[in-house]
N, C-alpha and C. Protein backbone atom coordinates (compact mmCIF):
# COMPACT_ATOMS: atom_id res chain seq x y z
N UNK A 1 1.71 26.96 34.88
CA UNK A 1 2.35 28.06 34.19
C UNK A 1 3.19 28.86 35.18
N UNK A 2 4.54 28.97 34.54
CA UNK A 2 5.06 29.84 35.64
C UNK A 2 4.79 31.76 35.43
N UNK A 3 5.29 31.82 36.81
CA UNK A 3 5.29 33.37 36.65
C UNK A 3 6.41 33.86 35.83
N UNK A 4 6.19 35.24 35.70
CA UNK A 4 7.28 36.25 34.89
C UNK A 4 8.41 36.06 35.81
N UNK A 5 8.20 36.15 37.00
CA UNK A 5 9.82 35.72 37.96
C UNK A 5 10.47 34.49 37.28
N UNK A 6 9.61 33.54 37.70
CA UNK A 6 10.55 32.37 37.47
C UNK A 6 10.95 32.25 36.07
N UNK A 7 10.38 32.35 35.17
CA UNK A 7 10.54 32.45 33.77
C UNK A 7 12.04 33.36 33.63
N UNK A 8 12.10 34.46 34.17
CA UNK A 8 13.59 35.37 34.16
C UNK A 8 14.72 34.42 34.59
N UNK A 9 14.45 33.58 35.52
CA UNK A 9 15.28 33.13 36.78
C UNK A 9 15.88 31.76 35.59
N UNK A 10 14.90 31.48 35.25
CA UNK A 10 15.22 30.28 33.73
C UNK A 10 15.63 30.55 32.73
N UNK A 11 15.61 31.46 32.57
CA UNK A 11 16.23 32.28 31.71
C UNK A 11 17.77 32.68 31.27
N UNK A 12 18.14 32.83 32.49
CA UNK A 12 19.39 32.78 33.09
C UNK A 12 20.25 31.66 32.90
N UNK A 13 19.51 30.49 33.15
CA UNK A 13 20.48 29.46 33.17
C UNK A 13 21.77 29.26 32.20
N UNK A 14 22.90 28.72 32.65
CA UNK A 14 23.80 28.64 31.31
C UNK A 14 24.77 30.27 31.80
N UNK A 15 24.39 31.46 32.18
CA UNK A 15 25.12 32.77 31.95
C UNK A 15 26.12 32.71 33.03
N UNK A 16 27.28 33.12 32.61
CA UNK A 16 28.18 33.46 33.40
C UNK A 16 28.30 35.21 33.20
N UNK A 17 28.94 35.79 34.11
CA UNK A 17 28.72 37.03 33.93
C UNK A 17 30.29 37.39 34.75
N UNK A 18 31.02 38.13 34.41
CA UNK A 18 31.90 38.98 34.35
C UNK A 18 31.54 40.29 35.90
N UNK A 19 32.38 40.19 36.82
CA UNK A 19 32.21 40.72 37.77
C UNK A 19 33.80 42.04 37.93
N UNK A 20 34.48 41.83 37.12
CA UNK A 20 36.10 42.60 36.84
C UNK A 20 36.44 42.16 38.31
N UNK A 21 37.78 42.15 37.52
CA UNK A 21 38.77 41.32 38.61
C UNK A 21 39.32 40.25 38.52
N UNK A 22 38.51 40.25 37.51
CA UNK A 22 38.85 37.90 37.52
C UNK A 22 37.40 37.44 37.93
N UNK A 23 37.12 38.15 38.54
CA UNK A 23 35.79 37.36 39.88
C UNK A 23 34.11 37.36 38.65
N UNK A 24 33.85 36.46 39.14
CA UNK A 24 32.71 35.69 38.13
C UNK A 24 31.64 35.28 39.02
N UNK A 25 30.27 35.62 37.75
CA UNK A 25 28.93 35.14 38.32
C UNK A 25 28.87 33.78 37.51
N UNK A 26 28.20 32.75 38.34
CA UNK A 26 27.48 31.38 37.30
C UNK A 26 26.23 31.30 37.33
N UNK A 27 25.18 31.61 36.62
CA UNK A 27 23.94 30.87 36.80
C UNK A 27 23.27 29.71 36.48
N UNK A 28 22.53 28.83 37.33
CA UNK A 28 22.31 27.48 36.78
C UNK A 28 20.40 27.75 37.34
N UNK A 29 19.83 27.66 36.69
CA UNK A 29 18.11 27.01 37.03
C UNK A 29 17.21 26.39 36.09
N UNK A 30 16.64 25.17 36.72
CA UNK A 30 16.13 24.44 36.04
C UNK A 30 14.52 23.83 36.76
N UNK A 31 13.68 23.92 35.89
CA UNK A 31 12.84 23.23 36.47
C UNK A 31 12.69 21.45 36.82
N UNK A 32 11.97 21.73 38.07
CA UNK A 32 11.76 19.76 38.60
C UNK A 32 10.31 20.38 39.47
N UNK A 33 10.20 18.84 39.54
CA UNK A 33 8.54 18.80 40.04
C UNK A 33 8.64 19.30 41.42
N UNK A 34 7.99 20.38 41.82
CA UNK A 34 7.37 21.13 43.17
C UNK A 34 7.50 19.87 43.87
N UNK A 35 8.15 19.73 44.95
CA UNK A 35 8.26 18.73 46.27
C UNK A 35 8.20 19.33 47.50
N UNK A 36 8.38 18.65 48.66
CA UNK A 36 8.81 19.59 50.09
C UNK A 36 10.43 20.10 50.51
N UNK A 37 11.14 19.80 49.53
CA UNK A 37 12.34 20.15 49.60
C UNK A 37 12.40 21.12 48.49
N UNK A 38 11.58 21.30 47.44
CA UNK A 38 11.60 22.24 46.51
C UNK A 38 10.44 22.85 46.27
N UNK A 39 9.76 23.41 47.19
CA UNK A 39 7.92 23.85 46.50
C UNK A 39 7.62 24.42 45.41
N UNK A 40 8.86 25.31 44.90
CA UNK A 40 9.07 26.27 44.05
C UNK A 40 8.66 25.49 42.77
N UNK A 41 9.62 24.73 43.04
CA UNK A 41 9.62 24.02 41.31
C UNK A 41 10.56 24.31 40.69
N UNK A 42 11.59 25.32 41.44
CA UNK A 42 12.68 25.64 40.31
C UNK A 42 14.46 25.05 41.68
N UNK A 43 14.73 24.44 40.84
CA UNK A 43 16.28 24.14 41.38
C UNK A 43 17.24 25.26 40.78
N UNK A 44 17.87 25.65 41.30
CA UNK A 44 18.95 26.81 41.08
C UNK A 44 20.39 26.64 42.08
N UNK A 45 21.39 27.12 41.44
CA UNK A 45 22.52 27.64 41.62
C UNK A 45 23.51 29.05 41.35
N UNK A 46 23.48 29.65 42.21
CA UNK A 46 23.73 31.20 41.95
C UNK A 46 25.10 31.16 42.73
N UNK A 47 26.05 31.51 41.70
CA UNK A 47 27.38 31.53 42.35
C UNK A 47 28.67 32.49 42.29
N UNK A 48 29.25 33.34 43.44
CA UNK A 48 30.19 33.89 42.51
C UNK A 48 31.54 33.01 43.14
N UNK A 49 32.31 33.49 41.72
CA UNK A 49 33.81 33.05 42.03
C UNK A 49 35.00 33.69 41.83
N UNK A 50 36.18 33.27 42.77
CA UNK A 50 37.17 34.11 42.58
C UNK A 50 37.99 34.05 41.62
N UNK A 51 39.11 34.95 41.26
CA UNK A 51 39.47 34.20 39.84
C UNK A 51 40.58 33.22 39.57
N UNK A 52 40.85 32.53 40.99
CA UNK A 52 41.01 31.03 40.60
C UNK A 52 39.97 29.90 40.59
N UNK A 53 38.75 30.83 40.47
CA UNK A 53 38.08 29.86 40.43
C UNK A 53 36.72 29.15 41.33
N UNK A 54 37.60 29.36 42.68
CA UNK A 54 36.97 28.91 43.74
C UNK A 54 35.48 29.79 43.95
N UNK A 55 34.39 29.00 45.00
CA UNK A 55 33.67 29.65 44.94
C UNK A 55 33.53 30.60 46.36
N UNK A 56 33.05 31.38 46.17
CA UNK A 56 33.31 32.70 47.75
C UNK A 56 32.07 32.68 48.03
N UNK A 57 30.86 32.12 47.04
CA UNK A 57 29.19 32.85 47.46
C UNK A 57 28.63 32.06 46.68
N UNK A 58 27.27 31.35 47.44
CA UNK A 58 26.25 30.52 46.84
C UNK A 58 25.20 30.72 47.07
N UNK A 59 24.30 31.28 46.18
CA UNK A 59 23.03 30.27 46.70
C UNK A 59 22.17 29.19 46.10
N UNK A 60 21.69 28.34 46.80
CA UNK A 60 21.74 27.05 46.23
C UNK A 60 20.34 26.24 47.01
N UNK A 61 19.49 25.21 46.32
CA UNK A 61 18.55 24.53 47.03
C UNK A 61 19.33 23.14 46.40
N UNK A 62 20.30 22.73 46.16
CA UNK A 62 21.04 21.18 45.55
C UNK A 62 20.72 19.63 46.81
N UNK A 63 20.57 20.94 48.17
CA UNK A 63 20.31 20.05 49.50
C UNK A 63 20.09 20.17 50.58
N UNK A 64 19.45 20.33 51.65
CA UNK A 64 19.47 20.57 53.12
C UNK A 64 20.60 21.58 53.56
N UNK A 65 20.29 22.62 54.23
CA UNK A 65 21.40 23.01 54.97
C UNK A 65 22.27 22.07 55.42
N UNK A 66 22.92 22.34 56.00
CA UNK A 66 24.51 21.19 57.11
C UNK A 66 24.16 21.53 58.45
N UNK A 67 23.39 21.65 59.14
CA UNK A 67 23.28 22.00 60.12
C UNK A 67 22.78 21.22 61.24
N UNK A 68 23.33 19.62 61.12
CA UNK A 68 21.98 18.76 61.78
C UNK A 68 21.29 19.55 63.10
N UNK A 69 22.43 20.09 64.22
CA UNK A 69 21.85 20.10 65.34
C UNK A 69 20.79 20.85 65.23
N UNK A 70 20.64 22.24 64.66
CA UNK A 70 19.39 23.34 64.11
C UNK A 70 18.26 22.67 63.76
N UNK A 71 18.53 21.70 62.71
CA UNK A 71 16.92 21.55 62.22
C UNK A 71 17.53 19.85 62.69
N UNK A 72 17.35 19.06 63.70
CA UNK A 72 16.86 17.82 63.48
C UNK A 72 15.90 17.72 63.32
N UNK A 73 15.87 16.71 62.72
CA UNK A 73 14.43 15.15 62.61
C UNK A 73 12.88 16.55 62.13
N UNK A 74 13.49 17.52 61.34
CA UNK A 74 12.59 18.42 60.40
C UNK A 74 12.85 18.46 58.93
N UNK A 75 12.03 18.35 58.33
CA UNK A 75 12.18 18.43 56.78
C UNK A 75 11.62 20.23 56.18
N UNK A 76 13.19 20.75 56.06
CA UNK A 76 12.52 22.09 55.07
C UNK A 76 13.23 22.44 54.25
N UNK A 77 12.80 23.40 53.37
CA UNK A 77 13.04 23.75 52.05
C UNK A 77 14.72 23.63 51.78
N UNK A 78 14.80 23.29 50.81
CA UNK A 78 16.37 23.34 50.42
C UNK A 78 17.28 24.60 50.40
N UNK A 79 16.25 25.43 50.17
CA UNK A 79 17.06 26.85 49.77
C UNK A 79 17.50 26.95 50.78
N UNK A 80 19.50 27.82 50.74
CA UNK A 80 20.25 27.85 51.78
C UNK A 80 21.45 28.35 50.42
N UNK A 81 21.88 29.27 51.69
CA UNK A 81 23.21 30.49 51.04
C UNK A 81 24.76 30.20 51.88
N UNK A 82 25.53 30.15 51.26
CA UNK A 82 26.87 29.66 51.69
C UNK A 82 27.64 31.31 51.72
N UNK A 83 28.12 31.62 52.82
CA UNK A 83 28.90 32.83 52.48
C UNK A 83 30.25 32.78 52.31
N UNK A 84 31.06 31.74 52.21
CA UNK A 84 32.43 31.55 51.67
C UNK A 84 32.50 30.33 51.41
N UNK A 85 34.03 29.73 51.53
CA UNK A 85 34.54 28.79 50.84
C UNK A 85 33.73 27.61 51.46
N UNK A 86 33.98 27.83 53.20
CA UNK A 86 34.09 26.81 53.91
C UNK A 86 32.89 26.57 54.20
N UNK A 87 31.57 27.60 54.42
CA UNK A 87 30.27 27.59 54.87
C UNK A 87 29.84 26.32 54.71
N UNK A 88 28.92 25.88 55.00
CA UNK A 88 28.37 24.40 54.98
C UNK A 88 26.83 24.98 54.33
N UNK A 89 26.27 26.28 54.85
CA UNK A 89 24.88 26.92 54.32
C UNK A 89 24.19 27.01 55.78
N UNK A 90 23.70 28.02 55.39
CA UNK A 90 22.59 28.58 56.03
C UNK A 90 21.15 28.28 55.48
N UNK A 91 20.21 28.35 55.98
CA UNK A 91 18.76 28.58 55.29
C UNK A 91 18.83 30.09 54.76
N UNK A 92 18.20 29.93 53.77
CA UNK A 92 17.50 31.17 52.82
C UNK A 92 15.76 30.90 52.80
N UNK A 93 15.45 32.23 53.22
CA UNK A 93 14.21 32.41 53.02
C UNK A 93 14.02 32.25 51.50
N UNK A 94 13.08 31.67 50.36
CA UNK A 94 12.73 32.13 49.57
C UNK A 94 11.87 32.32 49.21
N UNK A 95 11.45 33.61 48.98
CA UNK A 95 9.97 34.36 48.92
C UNK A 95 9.60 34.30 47.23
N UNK A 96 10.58 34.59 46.42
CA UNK A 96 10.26 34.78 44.96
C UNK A 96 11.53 34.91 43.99
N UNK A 97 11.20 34.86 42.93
CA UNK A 97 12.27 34.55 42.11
C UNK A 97 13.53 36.11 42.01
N UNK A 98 12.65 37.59 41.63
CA UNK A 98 13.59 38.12 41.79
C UNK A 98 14.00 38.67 43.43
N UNK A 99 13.16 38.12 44.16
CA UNK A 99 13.70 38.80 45.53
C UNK A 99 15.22 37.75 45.33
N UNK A 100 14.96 36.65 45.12
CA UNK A 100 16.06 35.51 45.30
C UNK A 100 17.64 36.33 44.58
N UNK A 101 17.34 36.90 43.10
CA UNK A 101 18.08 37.49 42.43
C UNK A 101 18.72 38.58 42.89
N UNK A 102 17.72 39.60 43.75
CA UNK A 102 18.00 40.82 44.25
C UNK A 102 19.29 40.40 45.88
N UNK A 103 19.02 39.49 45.82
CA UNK A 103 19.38 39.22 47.56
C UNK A 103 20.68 38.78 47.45
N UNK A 104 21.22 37.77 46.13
CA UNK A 104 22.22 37.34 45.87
C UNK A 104 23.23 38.20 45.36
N UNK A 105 22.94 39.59 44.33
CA UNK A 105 23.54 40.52 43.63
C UNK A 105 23.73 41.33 45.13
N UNK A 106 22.91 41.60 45.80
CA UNK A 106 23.46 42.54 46.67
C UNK A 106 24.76 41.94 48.06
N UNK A 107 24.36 40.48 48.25
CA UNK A 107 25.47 40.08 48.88
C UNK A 107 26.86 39.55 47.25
N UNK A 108 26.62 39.87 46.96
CA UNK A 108 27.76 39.62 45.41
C UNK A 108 28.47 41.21 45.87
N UNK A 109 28.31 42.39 45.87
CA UNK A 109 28.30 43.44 45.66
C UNK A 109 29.24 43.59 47.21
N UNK A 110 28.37 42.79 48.32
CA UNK A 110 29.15 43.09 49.67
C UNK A 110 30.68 41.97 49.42
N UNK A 111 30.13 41.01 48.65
CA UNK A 111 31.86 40.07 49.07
C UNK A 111 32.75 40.71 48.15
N UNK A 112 32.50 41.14 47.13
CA UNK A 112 33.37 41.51 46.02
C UNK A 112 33.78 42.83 46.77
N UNK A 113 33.35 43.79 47.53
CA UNK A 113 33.89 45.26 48.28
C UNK A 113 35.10 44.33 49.31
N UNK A 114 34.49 43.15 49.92
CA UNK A 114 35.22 42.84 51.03
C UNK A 114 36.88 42.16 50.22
N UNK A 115 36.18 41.88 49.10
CA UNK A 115 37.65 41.19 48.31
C UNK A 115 38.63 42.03 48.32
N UNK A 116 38.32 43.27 47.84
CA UNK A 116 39.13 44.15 47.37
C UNK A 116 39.63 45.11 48.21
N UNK A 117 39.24 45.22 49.37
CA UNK A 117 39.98 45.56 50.61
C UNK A 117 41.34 45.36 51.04
């Protein structure tokens, strides 16, 4: 049974959300079976975009960071946050479903100030 977090976080899936400007949220989460690349159990995609489209901000467990030299020949969690176009990802801690939510809206909040600069 999941928690009230994750249940919100699934909830979501499917919403796009309106950021003014052009600039757009996507949400995607779905459940898959708890693994070592996913313990959670929930696969997600949290994205904003600019309004051509492109994406400026992710966060995402779809795959391994890009980072071979950092983590060789280690296996960990998928979760990992892209901060622009080009990022390859970072690791993301993920502690819980709305910390995950809270963490993404507030860097949403920092790229969208930096857009509009």
């Amino acid at each position: 049974m999941y928690t009230h977090e994750i249940t919100t976080l699934l909830d979501l899936h499917g919403q796009v959300i309106d950021q003014e400007g052009g600039y757009w949220v996507k949400m995607e989460a779905w459940q898959v079976p708890k693994s070592e690349a996913v313990p959670h159990g929930i696969r997600y995609s949290l994205t904003l975009h600019d309004p051509a489209g492109i994406r400026i901000l992710g966060y995402d467990n779809a795959h391994a960071p890009k980072n071979p030299t950092k983590y060789a020949n280690r296996t960990l969690p998928y979760d990992h946050r892209h901060r622009s176009p080009s990022d390859l990802g970072i690791r993301y801690e993920y502690k819980n479903a709305y910390q995950l939510l809270i963490d993404f809206f507030v860097d949403v909040d920092k790229a969208l100030n930096l857009a509009r600069e």
